[in-house]
Protein backbone atom coordinates (compact mmCIF):
# COMPACT_ATOMS: atom_id res chain seq x y z
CA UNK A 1 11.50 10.35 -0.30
CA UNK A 2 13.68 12.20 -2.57
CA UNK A 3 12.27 14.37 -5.40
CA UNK A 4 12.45 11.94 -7.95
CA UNK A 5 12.27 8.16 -6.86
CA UNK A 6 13.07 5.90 -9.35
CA UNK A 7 10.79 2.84 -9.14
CA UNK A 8 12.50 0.24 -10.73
CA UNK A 9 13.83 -3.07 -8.80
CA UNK A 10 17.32 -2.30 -9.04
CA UNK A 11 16.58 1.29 -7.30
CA UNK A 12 14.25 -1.09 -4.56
CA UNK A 13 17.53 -2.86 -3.89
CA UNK A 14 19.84 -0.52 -3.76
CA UNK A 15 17.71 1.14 -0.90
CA UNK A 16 16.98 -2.15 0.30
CA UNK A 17 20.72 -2.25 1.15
CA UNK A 18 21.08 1.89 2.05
CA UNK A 19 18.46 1.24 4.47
CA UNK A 20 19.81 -2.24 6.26
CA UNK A 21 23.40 -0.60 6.21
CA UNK A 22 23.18 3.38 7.14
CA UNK A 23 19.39 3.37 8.88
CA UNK A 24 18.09 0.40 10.42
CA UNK A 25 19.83 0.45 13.36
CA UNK A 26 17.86 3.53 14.45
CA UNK A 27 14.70 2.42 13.36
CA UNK A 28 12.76 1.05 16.13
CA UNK A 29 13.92 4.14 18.20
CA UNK A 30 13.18 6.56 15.40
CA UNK A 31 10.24 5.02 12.96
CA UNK A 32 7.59 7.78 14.43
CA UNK A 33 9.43 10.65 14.46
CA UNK A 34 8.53 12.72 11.18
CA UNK A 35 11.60 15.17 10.68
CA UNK A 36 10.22 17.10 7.78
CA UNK A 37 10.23 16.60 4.13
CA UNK A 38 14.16 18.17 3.43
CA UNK A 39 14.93 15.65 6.56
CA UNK A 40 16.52 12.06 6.32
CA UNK A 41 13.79 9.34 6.83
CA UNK A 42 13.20 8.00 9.63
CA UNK A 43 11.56 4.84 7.90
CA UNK A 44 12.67 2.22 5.38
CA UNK A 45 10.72 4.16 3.06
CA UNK A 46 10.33 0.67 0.76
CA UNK A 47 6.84 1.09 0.50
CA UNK A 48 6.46 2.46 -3.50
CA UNK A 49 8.56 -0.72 -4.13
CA UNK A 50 6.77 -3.10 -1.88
CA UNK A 51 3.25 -1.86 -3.56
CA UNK A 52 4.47 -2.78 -6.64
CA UNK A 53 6.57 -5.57 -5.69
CA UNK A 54 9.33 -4.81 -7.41
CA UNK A 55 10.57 -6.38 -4.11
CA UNK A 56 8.87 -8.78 -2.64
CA UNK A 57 7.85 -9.82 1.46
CA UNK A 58 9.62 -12.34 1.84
CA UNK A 59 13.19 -11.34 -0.10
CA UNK A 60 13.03 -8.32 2.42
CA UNK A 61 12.43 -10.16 5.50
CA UNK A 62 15.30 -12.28 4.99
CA UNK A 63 17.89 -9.38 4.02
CA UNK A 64 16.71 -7.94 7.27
CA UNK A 65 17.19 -10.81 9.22
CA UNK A 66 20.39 -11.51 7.83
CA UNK A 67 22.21 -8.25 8.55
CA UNK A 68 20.01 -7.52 11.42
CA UNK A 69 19.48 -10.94 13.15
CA UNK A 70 16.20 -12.31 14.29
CA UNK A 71 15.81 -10.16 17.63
CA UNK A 72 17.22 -7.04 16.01
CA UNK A 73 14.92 -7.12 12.64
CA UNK A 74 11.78 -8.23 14.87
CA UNK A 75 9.93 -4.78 14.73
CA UNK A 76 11.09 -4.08 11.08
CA UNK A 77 9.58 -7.77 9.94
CA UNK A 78 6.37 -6.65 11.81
CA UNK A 79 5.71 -3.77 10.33
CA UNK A 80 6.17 -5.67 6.83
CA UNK A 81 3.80 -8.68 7.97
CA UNK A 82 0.90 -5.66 8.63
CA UNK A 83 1.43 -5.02 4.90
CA UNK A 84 0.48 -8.45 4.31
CA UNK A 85 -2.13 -8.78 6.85
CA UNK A 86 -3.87 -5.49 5.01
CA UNK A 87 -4.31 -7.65 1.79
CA UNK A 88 -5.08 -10.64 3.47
CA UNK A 89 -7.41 -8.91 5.06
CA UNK A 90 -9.41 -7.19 2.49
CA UNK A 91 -9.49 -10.54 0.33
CA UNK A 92 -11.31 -11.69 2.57
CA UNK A 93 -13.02 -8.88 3.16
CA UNK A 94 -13.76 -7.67 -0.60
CA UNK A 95 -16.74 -5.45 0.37
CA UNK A 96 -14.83 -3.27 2.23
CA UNK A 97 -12.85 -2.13 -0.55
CA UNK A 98 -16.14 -1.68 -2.81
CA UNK A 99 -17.75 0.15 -0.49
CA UNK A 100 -14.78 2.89 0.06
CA UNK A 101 -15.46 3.48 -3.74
CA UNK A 102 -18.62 3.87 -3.27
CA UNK A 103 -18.39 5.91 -0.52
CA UNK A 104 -15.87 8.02 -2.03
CA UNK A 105 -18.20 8.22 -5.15
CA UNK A 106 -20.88 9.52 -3.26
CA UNK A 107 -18.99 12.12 -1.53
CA UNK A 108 -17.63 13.50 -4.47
CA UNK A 109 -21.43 13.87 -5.11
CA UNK A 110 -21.76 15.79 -1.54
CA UNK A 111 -19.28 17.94 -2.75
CA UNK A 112 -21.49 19.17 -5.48
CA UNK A 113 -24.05 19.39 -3.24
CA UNK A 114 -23.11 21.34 -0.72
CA UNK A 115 -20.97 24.53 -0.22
CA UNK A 116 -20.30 24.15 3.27
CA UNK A 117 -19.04 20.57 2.71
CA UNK A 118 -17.22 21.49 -0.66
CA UNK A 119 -15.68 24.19 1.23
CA UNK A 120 -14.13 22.25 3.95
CA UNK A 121 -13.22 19.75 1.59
CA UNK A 122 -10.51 22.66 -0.90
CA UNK A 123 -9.54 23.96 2.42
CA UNK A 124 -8.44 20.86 3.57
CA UNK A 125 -7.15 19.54 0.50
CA UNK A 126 -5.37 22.56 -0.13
CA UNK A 127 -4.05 23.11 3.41
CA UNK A 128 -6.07 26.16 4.19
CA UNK A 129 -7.40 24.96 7.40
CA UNK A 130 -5.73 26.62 10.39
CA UNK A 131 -4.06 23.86 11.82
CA UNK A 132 -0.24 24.47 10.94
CA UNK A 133 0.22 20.84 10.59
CA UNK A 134 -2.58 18.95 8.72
CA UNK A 135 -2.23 21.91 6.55
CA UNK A 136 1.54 21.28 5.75
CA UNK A 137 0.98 18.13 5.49
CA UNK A 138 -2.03 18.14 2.75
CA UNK A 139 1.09 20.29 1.10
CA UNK A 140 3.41 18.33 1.33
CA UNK A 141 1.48 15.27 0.14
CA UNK A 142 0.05 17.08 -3.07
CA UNK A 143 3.93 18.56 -3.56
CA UNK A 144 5.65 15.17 -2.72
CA UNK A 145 3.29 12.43 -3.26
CA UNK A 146 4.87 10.97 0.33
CA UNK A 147 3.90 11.53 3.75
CA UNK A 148 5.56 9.64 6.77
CA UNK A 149 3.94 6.51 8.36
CA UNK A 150 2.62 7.91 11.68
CA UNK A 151 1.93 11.52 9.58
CA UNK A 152 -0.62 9.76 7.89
CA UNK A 153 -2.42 8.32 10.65
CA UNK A 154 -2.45 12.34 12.77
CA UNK A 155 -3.72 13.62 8.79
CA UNK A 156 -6.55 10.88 8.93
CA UNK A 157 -7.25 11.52 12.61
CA UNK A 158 -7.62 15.34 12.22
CA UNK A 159 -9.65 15.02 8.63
CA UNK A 160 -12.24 12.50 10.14
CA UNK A 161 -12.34 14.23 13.91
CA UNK A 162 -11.49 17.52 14.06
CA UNK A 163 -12.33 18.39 10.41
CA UNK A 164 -15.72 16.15 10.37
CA UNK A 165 -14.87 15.27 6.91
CA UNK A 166 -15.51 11.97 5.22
CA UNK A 167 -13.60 9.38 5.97
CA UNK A 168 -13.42 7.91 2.38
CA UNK A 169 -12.95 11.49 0.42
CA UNK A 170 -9.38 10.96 2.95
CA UNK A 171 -8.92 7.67 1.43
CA UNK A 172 -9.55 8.67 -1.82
CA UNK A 173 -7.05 11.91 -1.56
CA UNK A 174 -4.44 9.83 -0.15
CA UNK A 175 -5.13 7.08 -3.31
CA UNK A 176 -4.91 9.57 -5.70
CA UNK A 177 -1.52 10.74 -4.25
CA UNK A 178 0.52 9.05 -2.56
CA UNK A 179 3.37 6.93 -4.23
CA UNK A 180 3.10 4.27 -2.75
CA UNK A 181 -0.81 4.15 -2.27
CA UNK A 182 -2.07 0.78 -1.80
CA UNK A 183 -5.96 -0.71 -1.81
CA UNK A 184 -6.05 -2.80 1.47
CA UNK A 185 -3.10 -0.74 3.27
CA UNK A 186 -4.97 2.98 2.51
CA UNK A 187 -7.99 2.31 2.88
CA UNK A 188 -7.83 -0.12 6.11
CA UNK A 189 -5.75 2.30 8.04
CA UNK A 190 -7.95 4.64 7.31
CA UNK A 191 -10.96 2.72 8.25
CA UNK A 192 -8.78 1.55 11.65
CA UNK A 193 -8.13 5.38 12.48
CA UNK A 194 -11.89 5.63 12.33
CA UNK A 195 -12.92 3.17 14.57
CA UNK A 196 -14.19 1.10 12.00
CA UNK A 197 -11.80 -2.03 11.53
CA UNK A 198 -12.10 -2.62 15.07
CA UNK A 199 -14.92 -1.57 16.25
CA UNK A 200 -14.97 1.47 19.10
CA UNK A 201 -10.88 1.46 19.12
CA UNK A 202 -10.01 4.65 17.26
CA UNK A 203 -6.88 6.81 16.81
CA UNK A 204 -7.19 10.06 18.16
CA UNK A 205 -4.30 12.96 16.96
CA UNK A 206 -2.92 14.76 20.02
CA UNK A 207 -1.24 18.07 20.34
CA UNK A 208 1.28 17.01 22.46
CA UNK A 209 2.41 13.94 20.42
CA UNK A 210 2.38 15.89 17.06
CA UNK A 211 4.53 18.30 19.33
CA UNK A 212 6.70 15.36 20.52
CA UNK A 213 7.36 13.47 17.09
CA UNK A 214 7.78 16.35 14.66
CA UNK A 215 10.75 16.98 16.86
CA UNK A 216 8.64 20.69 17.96
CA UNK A 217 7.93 21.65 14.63
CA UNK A 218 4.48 21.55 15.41
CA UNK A 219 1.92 23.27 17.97
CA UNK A 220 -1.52 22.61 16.58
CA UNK A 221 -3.80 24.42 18.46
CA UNK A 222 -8.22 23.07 17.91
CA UNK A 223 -7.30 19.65 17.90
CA UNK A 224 -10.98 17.27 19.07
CA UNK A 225 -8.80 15.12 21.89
CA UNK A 226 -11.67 13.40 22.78
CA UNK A 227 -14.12 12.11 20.22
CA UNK A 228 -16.38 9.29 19.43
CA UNK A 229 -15.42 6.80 16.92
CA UNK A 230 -17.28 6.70 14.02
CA UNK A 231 -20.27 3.64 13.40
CA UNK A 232 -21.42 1.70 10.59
CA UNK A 233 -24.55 -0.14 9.88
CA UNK A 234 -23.40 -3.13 9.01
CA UNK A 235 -20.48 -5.39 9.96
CA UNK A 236 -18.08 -6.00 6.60
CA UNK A 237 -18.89 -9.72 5.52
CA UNK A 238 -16.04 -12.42 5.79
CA UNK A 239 -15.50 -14.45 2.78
CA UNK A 240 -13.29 -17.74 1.88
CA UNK A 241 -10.35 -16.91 0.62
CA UNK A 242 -10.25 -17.34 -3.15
CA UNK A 243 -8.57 -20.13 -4.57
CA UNK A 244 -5.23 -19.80 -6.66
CA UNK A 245 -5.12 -21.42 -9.76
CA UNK A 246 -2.03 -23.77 -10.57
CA UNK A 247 0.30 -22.68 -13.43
CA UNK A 248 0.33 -24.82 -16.25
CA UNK A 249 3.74 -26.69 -17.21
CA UNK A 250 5.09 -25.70 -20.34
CA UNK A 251 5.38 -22.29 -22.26
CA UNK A 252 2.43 -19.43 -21.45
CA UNK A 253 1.90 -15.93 -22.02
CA UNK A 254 2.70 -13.42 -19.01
CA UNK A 255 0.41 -11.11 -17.97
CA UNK A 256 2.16 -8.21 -15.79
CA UNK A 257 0.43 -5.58 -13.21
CA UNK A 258 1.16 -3.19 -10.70
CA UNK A 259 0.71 -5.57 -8.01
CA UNK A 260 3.55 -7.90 -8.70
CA UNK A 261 6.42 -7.08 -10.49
CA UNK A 262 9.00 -9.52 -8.91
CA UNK A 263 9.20 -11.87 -12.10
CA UNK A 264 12.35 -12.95 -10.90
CA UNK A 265 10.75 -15.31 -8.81
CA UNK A 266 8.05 -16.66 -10.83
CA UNK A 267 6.95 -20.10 -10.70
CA UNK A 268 6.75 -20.56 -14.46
CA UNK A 269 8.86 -22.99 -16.56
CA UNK A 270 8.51 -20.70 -19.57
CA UNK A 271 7.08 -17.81 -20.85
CA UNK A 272 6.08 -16.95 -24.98
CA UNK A 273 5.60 -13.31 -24.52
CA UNK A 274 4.64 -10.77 -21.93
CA UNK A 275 2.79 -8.15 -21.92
CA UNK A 276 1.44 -5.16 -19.32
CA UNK A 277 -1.57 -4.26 -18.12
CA UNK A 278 -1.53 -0.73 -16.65
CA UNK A 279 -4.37 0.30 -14.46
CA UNK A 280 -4.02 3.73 -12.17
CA UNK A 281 -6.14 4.83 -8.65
CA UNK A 282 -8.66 6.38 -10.47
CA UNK A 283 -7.87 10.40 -10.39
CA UNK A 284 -4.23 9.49 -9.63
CA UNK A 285 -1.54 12.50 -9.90
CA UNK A 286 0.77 12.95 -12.57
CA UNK A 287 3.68 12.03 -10.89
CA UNK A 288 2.18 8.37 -9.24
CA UNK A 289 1.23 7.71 -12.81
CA UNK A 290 4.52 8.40 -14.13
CA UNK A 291 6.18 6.17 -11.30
CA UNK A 292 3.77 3.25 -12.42
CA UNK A 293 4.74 3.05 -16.13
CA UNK A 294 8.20 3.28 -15.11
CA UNK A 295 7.62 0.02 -12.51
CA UNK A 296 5.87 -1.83 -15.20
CA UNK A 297 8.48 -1.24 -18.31
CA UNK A 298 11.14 -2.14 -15.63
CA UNK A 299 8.77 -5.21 -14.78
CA UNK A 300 8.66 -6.02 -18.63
CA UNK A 301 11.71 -5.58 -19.50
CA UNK A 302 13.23 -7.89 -16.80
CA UNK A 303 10.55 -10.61 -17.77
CA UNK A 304 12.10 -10.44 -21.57
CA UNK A 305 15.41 -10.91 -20.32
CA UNK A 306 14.43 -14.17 -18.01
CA UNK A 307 12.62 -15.60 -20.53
CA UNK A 308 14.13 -14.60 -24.02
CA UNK A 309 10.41 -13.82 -25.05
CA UNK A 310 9.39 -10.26 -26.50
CA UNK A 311 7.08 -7.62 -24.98
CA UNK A 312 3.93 -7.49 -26.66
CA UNK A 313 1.16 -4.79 -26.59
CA UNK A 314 -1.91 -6.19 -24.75
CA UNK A 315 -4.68 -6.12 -27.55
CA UNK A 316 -6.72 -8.79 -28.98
CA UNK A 317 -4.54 -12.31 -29.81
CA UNK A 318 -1.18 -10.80 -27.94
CA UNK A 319 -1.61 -14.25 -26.01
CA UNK A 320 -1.07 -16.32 -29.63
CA UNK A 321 -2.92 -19.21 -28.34
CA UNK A 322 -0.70 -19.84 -25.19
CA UNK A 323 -2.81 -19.84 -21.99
CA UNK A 324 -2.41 -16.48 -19.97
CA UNK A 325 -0.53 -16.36 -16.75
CA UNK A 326 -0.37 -13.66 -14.10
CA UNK A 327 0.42 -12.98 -10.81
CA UNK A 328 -2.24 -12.57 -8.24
CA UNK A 329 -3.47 -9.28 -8.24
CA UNK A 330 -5.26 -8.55 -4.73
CA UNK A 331 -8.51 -6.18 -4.56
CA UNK A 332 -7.95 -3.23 -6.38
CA UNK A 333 -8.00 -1.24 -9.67
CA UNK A 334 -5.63 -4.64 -11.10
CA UNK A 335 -7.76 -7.17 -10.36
CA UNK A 336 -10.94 -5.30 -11.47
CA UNK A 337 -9.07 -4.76 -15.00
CA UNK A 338 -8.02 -8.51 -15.29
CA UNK A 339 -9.06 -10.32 -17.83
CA UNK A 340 -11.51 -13.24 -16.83
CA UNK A 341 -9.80 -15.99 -18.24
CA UNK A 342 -6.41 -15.57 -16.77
CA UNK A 343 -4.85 -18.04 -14.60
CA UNK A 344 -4.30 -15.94 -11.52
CA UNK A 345 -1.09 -17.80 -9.45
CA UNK A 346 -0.37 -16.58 -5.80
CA UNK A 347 3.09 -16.74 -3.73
CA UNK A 348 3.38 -19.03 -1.11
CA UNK A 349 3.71 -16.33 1.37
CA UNK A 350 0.67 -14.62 -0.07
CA UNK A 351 -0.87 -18.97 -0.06
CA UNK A 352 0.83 -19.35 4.11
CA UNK A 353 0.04 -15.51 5.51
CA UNK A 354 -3.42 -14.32 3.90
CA UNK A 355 -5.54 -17.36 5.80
CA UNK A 356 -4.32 -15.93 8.97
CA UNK A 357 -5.29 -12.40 8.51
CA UNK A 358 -9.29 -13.02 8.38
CA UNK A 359 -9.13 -11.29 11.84
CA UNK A 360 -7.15 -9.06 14.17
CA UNK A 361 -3.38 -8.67 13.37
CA UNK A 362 -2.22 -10.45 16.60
CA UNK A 363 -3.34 -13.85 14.67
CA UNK A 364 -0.68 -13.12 11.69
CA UNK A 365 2.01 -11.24 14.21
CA UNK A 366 1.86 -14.89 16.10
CA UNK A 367 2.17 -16.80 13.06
CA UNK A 368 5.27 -14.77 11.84
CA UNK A 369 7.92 -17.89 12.61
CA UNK A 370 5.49 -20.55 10.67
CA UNK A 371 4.97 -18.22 8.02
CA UNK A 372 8.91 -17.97 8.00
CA UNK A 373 9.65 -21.34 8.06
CA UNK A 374 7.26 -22.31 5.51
CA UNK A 375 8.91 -19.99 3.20
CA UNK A 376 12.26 -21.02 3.52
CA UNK A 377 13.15 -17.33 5.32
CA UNK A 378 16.01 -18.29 7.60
C-alpha cells in the first residue's frame, strides 16, 4: 500500500486496472511472498476497496476474467469468493462475531488485571518481542495500517502460539488497524489460524517459510513449530440466513454505510435524498478513520449525482416521509448501528453465494461457475 491510499471508487478502479495490466500475471506465482513495506505488492491489494465496496465481487471477477481468461483468473477469483464465503459465513454464524467482542472485551479487562499479561500484550503490540519479524511487523501495521495476506496469518500464528496471547486481543489489534479490516474476514482467519473454524486444523508459523517468503529478510529464531490448536467449549450455532427485504418501487430515501458503497449498481428506481451513516471498529486508528469518511463522502456524493437528490445529514426526519433504503450491511459495527426500520436489500451475489458458505469453503469454491452464471459474470 502506498502512504496515502485514496479510498474512493475511482482510485478502486484505477488499481483495479494497474493490477489486471502490470501485476496479475505474476500473481499466482508471487501472492505469498511479502517483499517488505518500500517493496511492490505482490497482491491485488483491492482489499480497503472491496471492504467498503467501493468495488464490488462480482464487477471484479469479471474484469479479471476478461483480461485474464477463465483458466488464467481462476486463483485470483478464488481468493475473492473466500471474501464472500467469510460473510456468508458469519451471517450465518452471528455468534461468532459477538463473541470475539466479547472476548476482546474481556481481555482488555485481563490486561488490567495482570502485569505479566499486560506486559506481553505492549511488547507485542509495540514490537518489542524478540522475534525480528512479528516485531516488524506489529510496526509496520501500527505505521502503515497494511500488512500482506500471508504476513497476517505468520503475525496471528506467532501471537496465539508462540506468544500465548489471546486470540481475540489479535483480532481486535488487527480491527483497530488495518485499512482494510473487515468483521467476518479478521476475525474468521483469525479464528481459522487458531484451530477454531475448523476444528484441530491450525496454522502453524515456521522459520523456514518466513525465511523462504520474505525473500531472506527474516530468520526468526523461538518460533513453537509444533503446538496444539486451541479448543472451545462450545460449537458456534448455525442460523438461517436472514431474509432480504424487497425494495419498494418508486422514490425512497438512501441510507449509505461502510459496507456497500457501490451505488452505481443499486436496484432502486429512485432515490429522494441520501444520507450516511458512519460507524468505525471501535478503537480504530486515525488514519482507518480518515480513509472511511473519505469512502463514504465519495459514496454520497456519487449517489447525488445518480439520482439528482441532495445529501442530507442523518438526524431525526432526514427520511421526509419516504421509506428508508439501504444496502445490506453484514455483521459488524454497520449493521449494529442500523436503524430498525430500514429496508435492508442484498445483491444477488451476496442472495446466490452466502447460502453456500454455511460450511467449509470447498462448498462455495465448487459453486464458483453457478454463482457466475447466475450473475451474469461471463
Amino acid at each position: 500500500m502506498t502512504e496515502r491510499t485514496s479510498l474512493t471508487r475511482k482510485a478502486g478502479l484505477e488499481r483495479l486496472a494497474a493490477f489486471l495490466r502490470e501485476d496479475a500475471a505474476d500473481y499466482v506465482a508471487m501472492r505469498n511472498t511479502d517483499r517488505g513495506p518500500d517493496a511492490r505488492p505482490t497482491t491485488s491489494t483491492l482489499s480497503p476497496f472491496l471492504r467498503r465496496r467501493l468495488l464490488d465481487e462480482r464487477e471484479v471477477v469479471a474484469a479479471a476474467r476478461a483480461k485474464l481468461g477463465e483458466r488464467g483468473a481462476e486463483k485470483f477469483v478464488s481468493e475473492v469468493f473466500w471474501r464472500t464465503y467469510f460473510k456468508g459465513y458469519l451471517e450465518t454464524h452471528p455468534g461468532i462475531w459477538s463473541d470475539c467482542l466479547a472476548l476482546a472485551r474481556a481481555g482488555h479487562d485481563r490486561l488490567y488485571a495482570e502485569p505479566g499479561l499486560r506486559r506481553a500484550y505492549a511488547a507485542a503490540t509495540d514490537g518489542r518481542t524478540g522475534i525480528n519479524c512479528f516485531d516488524a511487523w506489529a510496526r509496520e501495521l501500527v505505521e502503515t495500517n497494511w500488512l500482506h495476506n500471508h504476513t497476517r496469518m505468520w503475525f496471528a500464528s506467532i501471537w496465539i502460539f508462540t506468544l500465548r496471547l489471546p486470540w481475540a486481543l489479535g483480532a481486535d489489534f488487527f480491527m483497530r488497524h488495518l485499512l482494510d479490516g473487515d468483521p467476518a474476514s479478521n476475525t474468521l482467519s483469525w479464528r481459522w489460524v487458531a484451530g477454531l473454524h475448523t476444528r484441530g486444523k491450525h496454522y502453524v508459523a515456521r522459520a523456514e517459510n518466513i525465511r523462504r517468503y520474505t525473500d531472506g529478510r527474516f530468520d526468526p529464531k523461538g518460533l513453537d513449530e509444533n503446538p496444539a490448536s486451541l479448543e472451545e467449549d462450545r460449537t458456534p450455532a448455525e442460523v438461517p440466513l436472514p431474509a432480504a427485504d424487497k425494495a419498494p418501487g418508486g422514490e425512497v430515501a438512501l441510507l449509505l454505510h461502510l459496507d456497500d458503497l457501490t451505488v452505481e449498481t443499486l436496484p432502486l428506481d429512485g432515490v429522494g435524498r441520501v444520507a450516511g451513516l458512519l460507524v468505525h471498529a471501535e478503537g480504530a486508528a486515525d488514519r482507518v478513520k480518515a480513509a472511511d469518511r473519505e469512502a463514504l463522502d465519495d459514496g454520497l456524493k456519487r449517489a447525488a449525482a445518480r439520482f439528482g437528490c441532495p445529501v442530507v445529514a442523518l438526524e431525526d426526519g432526514w427520511a421526509a416521509d419516504l421509506p428508508v433504503v439501504t444496502p445490506w450491511a453484514p455483521g459488524g459495527p454497520s449493521a449494529a448501528a442500523l436503524p430498525s426500520d430500514c429496508l435492508r436489500v442484498r445483491r444477488p451475489w451476496d442472495e446466490v453465494a452466502w447460502p453456500r458458505a454455511t460450511r467449509g469453503y470447498s462448498r462455495l469454491r465448487s459453486a464458483i461457475p453457478d454463482v457466475l452464471d447466475t450473475c451474469g459474470v461471463p
